[in-house]
C-alpha atoms as a PDB file:
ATOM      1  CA  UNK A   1       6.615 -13.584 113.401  1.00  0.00           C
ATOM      2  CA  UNK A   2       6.506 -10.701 110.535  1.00  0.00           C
ATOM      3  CA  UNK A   3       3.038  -9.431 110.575  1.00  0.00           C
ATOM      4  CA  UNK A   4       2.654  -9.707 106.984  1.00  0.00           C
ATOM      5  CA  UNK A   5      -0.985  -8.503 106.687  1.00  0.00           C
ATOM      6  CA  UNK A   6       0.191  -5.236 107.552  1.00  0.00           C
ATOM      7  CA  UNK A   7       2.493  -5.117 105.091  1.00  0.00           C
ATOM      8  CA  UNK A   8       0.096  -6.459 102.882  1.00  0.00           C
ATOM      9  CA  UNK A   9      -2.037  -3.131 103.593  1.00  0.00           C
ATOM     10  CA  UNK A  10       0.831  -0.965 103.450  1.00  0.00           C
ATOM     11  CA  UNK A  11       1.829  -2.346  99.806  1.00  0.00           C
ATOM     12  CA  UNK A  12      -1.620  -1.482  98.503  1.00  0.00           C
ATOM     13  CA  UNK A  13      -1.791   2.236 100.576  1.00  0.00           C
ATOM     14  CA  UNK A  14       1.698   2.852  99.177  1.00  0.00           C
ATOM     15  CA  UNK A  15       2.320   1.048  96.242  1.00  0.00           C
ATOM     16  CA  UNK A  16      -0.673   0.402  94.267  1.00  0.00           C
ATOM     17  CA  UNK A  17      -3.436   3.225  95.165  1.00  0.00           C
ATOM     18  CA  UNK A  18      -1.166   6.094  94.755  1.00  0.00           C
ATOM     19  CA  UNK A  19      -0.365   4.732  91.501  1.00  0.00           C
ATOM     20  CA  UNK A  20      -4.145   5.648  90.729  1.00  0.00           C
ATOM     21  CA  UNK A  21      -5.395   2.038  90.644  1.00  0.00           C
ATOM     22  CA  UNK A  22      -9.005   2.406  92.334  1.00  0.00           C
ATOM     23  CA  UNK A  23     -10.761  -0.305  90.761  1.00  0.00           C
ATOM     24  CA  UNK A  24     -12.366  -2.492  93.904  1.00  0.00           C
ATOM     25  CA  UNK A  25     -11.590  -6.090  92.751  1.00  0.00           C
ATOM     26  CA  UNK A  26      -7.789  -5.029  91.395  1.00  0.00           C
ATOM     27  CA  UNK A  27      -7.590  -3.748  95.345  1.00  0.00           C
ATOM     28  CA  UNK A  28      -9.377  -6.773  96.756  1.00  0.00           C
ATOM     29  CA  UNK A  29      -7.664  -9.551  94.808  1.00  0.00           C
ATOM     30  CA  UNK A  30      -4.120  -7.875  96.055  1.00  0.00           C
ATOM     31  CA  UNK A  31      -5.197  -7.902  99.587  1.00  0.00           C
ATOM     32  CA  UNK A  32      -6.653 -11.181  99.655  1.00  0.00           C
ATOM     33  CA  UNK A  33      -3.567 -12.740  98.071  1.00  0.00           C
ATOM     34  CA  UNK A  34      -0.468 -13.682 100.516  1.00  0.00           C
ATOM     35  CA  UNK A  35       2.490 -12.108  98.204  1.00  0.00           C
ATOM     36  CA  UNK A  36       4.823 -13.683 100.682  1.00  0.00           C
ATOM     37  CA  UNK A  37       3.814 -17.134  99.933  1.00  0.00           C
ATOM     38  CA  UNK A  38       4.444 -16.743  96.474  1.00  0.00           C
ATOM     39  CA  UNK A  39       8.184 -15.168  96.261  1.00  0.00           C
ATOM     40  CA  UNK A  40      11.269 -17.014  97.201  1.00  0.00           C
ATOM     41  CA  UNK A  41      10.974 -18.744 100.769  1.00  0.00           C
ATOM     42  CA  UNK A  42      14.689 -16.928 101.511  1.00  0.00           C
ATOM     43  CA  UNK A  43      13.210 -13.647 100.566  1.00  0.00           C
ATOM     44  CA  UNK A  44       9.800 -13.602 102.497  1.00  0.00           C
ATOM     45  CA  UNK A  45      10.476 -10.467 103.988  1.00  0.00           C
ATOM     46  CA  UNK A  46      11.143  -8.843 101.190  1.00  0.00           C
ATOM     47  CA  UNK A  47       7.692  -9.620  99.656  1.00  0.00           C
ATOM     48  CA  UNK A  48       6.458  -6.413  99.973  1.00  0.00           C
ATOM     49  CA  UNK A  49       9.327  -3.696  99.032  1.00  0.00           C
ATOM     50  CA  UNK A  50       8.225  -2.198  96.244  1.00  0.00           C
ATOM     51  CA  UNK A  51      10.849  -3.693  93.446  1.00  0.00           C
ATOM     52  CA  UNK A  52      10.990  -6.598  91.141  1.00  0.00           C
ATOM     53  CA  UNK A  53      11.885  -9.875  93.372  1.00  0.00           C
ATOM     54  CA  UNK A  54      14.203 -12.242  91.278  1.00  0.00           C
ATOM     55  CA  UNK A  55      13.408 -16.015  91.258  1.00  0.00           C
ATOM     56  CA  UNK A  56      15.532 -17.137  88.820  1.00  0.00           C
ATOM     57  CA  UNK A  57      17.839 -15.835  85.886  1.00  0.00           C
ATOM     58  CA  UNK A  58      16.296 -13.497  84.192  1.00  0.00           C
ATOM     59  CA  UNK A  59      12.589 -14.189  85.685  1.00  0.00           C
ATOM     60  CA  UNK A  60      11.114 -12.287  88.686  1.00  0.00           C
ATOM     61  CA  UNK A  61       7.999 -11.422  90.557  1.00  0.00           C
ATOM     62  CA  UNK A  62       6.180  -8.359  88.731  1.00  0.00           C
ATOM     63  CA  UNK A  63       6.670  -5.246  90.993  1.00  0.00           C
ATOM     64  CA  UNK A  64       3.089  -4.799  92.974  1.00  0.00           C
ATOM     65  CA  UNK A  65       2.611  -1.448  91.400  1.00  0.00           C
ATOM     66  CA  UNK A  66       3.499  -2.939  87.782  1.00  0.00           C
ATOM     67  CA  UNK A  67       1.303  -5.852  87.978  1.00  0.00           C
ATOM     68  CA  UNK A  68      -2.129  -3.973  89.720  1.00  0.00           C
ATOM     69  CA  UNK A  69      -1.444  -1.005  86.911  1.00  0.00           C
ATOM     70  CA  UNK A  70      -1.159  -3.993  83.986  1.00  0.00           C
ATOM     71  CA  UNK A  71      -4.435  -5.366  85.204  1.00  0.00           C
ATOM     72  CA  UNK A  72      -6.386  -2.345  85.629  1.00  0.00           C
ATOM     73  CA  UNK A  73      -5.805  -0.953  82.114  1.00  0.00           C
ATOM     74  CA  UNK A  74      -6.816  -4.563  80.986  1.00  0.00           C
ATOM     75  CA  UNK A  75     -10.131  -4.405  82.755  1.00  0.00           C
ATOM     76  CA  UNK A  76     -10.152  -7.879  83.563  1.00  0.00           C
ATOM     77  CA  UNK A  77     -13.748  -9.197  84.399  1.00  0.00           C
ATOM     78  CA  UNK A  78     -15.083 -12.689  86.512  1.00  0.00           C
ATOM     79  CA  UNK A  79     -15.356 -15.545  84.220  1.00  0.00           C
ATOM     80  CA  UNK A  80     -12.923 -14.358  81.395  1.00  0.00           C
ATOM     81  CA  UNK A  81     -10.190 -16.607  80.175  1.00  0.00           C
ATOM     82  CA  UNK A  82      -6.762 -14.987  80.958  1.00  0.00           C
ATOM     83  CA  UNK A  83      -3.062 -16.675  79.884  1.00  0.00           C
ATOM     84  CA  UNK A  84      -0.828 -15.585  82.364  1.00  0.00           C
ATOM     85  CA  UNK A  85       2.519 -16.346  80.628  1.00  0.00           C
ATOM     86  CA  UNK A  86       5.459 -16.827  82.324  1.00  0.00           C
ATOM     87  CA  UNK A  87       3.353 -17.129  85.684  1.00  0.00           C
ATOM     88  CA  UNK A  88       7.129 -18.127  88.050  1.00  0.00           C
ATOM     89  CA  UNK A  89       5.445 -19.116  91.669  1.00  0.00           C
ATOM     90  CA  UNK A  90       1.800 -17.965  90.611  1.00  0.00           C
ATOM     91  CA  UNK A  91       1.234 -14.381  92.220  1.00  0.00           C
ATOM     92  CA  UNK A  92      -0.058 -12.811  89.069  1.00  0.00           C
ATOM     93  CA  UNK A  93      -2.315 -15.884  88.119  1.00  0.00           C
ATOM     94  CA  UNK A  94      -4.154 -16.004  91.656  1.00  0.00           C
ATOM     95  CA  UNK A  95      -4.578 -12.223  91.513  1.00  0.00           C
ATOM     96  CA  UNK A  96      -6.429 -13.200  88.403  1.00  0.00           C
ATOM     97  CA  UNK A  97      -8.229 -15.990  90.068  1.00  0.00           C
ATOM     98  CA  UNK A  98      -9.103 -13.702  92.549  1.00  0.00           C
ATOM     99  CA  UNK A  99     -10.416 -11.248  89.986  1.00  0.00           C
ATOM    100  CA  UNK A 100     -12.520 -14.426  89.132  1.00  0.00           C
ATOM    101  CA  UNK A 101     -10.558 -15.192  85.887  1.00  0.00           C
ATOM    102  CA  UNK A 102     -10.204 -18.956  84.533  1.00  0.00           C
ATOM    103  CA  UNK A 103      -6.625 -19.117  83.955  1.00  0.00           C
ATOM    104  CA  UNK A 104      -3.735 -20.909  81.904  1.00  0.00           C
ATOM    105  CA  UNK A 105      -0.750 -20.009  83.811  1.00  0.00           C
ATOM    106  CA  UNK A 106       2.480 -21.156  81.145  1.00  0.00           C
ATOM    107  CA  UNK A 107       5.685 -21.430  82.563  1.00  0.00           C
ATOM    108  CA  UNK A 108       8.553 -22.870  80.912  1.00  0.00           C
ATOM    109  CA  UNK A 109      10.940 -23.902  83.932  1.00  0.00           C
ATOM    110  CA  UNK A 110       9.673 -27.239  85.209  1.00  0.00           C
ATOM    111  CA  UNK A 111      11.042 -26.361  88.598  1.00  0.00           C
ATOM    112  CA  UNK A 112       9.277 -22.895  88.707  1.00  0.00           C
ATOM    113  CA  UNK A 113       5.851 -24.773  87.259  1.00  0.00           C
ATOM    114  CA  UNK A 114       6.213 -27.081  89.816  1.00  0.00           C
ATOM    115  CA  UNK A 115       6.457 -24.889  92.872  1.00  0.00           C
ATOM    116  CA  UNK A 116       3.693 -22.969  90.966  1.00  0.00           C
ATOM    117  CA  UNK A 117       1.492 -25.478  91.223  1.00  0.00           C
ATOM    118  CA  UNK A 118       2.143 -26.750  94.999  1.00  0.00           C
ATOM    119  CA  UNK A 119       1.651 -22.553  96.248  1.00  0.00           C
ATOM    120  CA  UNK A 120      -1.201 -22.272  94.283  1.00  0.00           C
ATOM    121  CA  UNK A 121      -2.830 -25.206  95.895  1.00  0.00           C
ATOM    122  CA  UNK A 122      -1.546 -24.286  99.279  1.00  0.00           C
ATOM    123  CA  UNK A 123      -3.442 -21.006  98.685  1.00  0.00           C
ATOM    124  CA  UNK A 124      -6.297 -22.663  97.536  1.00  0.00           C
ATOM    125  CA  UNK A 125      -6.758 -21.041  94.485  1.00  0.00           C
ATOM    126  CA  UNK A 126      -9.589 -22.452  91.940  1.00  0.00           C
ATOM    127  CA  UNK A 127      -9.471 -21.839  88.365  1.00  0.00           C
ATOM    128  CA  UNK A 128      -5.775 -21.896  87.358  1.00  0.00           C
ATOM    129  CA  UNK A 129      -3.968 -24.847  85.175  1.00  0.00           C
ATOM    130  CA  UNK A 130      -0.217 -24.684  85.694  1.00  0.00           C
ATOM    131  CA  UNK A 131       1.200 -25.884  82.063  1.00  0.00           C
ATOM    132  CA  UNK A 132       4.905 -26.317  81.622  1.00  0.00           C
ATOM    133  CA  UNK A 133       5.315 -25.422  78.131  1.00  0.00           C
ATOM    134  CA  UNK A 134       7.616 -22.735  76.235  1.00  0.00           C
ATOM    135  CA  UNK A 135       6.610 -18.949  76.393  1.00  0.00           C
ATOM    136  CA  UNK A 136       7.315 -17.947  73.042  1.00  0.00           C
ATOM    137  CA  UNK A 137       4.604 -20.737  72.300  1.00  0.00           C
ATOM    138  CA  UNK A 138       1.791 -19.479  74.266  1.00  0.00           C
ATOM    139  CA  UNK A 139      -1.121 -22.074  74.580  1.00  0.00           C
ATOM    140  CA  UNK A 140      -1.523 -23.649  71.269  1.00  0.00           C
ATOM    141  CA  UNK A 141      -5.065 -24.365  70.410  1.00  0.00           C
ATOM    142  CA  UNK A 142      -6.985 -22.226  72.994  1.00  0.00           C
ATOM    143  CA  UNK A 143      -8.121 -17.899  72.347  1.00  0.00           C
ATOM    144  CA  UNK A 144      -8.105 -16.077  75.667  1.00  0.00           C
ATOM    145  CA  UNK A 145      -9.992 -12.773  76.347  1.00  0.00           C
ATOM    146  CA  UNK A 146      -6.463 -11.123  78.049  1.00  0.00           C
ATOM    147  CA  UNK A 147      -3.189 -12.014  78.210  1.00  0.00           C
ATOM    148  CA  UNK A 148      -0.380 -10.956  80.636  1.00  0.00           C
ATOM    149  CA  UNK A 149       3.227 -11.547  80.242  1.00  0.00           C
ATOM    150  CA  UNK A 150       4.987 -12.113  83.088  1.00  0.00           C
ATOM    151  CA  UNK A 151       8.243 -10.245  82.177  1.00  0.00           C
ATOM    152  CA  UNK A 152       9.398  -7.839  79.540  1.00  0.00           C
ATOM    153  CA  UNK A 153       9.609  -7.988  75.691  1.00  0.00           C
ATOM    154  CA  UNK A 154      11.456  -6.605  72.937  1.00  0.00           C
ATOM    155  CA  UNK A 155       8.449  -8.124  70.790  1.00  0.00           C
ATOM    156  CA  UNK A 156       5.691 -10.418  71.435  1.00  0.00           C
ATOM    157  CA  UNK A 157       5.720 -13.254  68.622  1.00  0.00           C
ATOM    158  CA  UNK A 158       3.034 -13.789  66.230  1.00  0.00           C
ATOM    159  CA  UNK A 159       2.040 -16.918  68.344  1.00  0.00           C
ATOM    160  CA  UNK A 160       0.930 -15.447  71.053  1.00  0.00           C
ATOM    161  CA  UNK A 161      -0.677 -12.316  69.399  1.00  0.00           C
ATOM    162  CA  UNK A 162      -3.137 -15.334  67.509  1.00  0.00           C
ATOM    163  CA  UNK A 163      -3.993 -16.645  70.611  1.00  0.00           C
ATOM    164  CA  UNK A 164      -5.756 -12.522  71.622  1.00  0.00           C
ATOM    165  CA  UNK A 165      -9.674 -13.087  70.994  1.00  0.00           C
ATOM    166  CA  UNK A 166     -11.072 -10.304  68.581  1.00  0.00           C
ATOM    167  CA  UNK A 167     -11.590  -7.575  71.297  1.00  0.00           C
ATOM    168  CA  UNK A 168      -9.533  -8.741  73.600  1.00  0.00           C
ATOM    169  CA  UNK A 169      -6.492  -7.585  75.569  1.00  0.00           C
ATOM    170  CA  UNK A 170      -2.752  -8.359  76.175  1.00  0.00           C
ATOM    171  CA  UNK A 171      -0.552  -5.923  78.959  1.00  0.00           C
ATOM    172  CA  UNK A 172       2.939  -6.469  78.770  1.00  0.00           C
ATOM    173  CA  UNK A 173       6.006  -3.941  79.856  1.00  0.00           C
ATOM    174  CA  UNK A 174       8.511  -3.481  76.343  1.00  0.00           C
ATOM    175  CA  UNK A 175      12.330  -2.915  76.947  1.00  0.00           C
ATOM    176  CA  UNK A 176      14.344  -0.954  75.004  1.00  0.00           C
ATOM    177  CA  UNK A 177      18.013  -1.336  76.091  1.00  0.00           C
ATOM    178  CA  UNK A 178      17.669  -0.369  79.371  1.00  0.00           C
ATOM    179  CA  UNK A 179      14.143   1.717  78.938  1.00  0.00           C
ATOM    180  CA  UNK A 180      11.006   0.140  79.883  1.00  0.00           C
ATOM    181  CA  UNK A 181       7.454   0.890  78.712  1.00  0.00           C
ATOM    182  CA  UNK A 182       4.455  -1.180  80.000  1.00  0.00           C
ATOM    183  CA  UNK A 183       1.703  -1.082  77.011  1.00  0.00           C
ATOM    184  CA  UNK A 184      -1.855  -2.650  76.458  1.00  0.00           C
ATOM    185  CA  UNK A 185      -2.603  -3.657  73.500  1.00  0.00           C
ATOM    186  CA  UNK A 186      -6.543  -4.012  71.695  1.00  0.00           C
ATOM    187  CA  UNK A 187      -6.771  -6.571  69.031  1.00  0.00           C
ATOM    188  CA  UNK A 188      -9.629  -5.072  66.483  1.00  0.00           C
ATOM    189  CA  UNK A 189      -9.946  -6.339  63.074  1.00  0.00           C
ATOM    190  CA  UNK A 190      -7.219  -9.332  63.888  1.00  0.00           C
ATOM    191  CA  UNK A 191      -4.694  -6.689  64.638  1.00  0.00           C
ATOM    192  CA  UNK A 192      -3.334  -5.645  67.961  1.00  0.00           C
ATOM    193  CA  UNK A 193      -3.174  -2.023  69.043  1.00  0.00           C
ATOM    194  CA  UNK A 194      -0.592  -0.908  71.563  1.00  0.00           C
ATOM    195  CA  UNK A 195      -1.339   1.829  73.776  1.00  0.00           C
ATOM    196  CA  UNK A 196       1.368   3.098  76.213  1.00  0.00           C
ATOM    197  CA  UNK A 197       0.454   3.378  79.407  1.00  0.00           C
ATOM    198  CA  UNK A 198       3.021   3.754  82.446  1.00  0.00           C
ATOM    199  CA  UNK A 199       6.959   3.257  82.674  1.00  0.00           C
ATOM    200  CA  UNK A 200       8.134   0.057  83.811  1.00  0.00           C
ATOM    201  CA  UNK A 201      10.986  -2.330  83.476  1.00  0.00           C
ATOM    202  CA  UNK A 202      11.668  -5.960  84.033  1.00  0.00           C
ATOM    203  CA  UNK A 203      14.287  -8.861  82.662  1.00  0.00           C
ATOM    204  CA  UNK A 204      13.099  -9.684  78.613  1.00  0.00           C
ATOM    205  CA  UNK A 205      11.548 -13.086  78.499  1.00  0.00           C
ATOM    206  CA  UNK A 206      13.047 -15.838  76.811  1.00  0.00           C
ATOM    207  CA  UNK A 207      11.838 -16.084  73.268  1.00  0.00           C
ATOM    208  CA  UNK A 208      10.797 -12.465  73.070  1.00  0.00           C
ATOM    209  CA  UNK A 209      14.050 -10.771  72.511  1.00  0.00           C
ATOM    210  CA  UNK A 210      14.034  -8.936  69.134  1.00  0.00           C
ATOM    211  CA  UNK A 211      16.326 -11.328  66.585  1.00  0.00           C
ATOM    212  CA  UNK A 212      19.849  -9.805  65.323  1.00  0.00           C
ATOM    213  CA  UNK A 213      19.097  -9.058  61.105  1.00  0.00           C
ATOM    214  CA  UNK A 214      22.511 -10.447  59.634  1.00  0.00           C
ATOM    215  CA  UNK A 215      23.584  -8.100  56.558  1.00  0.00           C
ATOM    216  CA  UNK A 216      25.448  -9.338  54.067  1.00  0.00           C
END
């Protein structure tokens, strides 16, 4: 049997800390939560390598170092509401339960919502809704305090930059061709304000690729 809780250590000694992310709960949360049960069951042992693990076209499990660097420039705190958009099999929205977030995880593949949903309660994580719904979309009708995408973006659409709370925070990683930029953005005034923060690539969501201009 892989002693995964070794590896478990070994992703946050190597991966995460060195990539100066010191905050305590960020830490915690990723050694509390099994990354193996929440990847692939053909690529269990690969949980913990330090790369992007794909679950389906163009989709994948966030990179630990991406994901624990994403959070800790958002500065997530207990009780905030966090959309976790494009969630796959959950990792990223029980880190954020384990931060002590109430999260909307949004994920448009009914088959990756499903399994979602069954590892998330196999984990026993409280505080996340699984909703099958389209990315681009967001959650219509709520306002969350953070959100993370999933994923990369050529842009974020206007939907989901509504749904940012005055003063609150959204971390995704940009692409540009095949250059990758992972930004946090502010929203003050009802506008957002990216800050880059650390490279980073990933496969572009669906729904956030930039649209071709046609000139006549």
């Amino acid at each position: 049997m892989s002693d995964f809780s070794t590896r478990r250590v070994m992703m946050v000694d190597t991966q995460v800390r060195p990539s100066d992310v010191t905050k305590f709960p960020i830490i915690a949360a990723m050694l509390a939560v099994h990354r193996e049960n929440f990847v692939p069951d053909a690529q269990r042992e690969a949980a913990y390598v330090g790369l992007n693990l794909p679950i389906a076209d163009r989709r994948v499990v966030l990179e630990a170092r991406s994901l624990a660097k994403l959070l800790d420039f958002m500065d997530i705190h207990p009780g905030e509401n966090v959309l976790d958009l494009g969630t796959g099999l959950g990792y990223g929205a029980a880190v954020l339960a384990e931060l002590g977030a109430e999260v909307i995880a949004v994920e448009e593949s009914a088959a990756l919502s499903a399994a979602a949903r069954v590892r998330l309660d196999a984990a026993g994580c409280q505080g996340v809704t699984v909703v099958t719904a389209s990315l681009s979309g967001g959650a219509p009708g709520h306002r969350f305090d953070a959100i993370l995408l999933e994923g990369a973006v050529e842009q974020v659409p206007d939907a989901v930059l509504d749904q940012v709370k005055e003063g609150g925070r959204i971390g995704a990683i940009f692409m540009t061709g095949a250059l990758g930029i992972a930004r946090v953005g502010h929203k003050q005034d009802g506008r957002v304000n990216w800050r880059n923060i650390f490279n980073a690539t990933a496969p572009v969501l669906p729904g956030f690729e930039v649209k071709p201009e046609f000139v006549l």
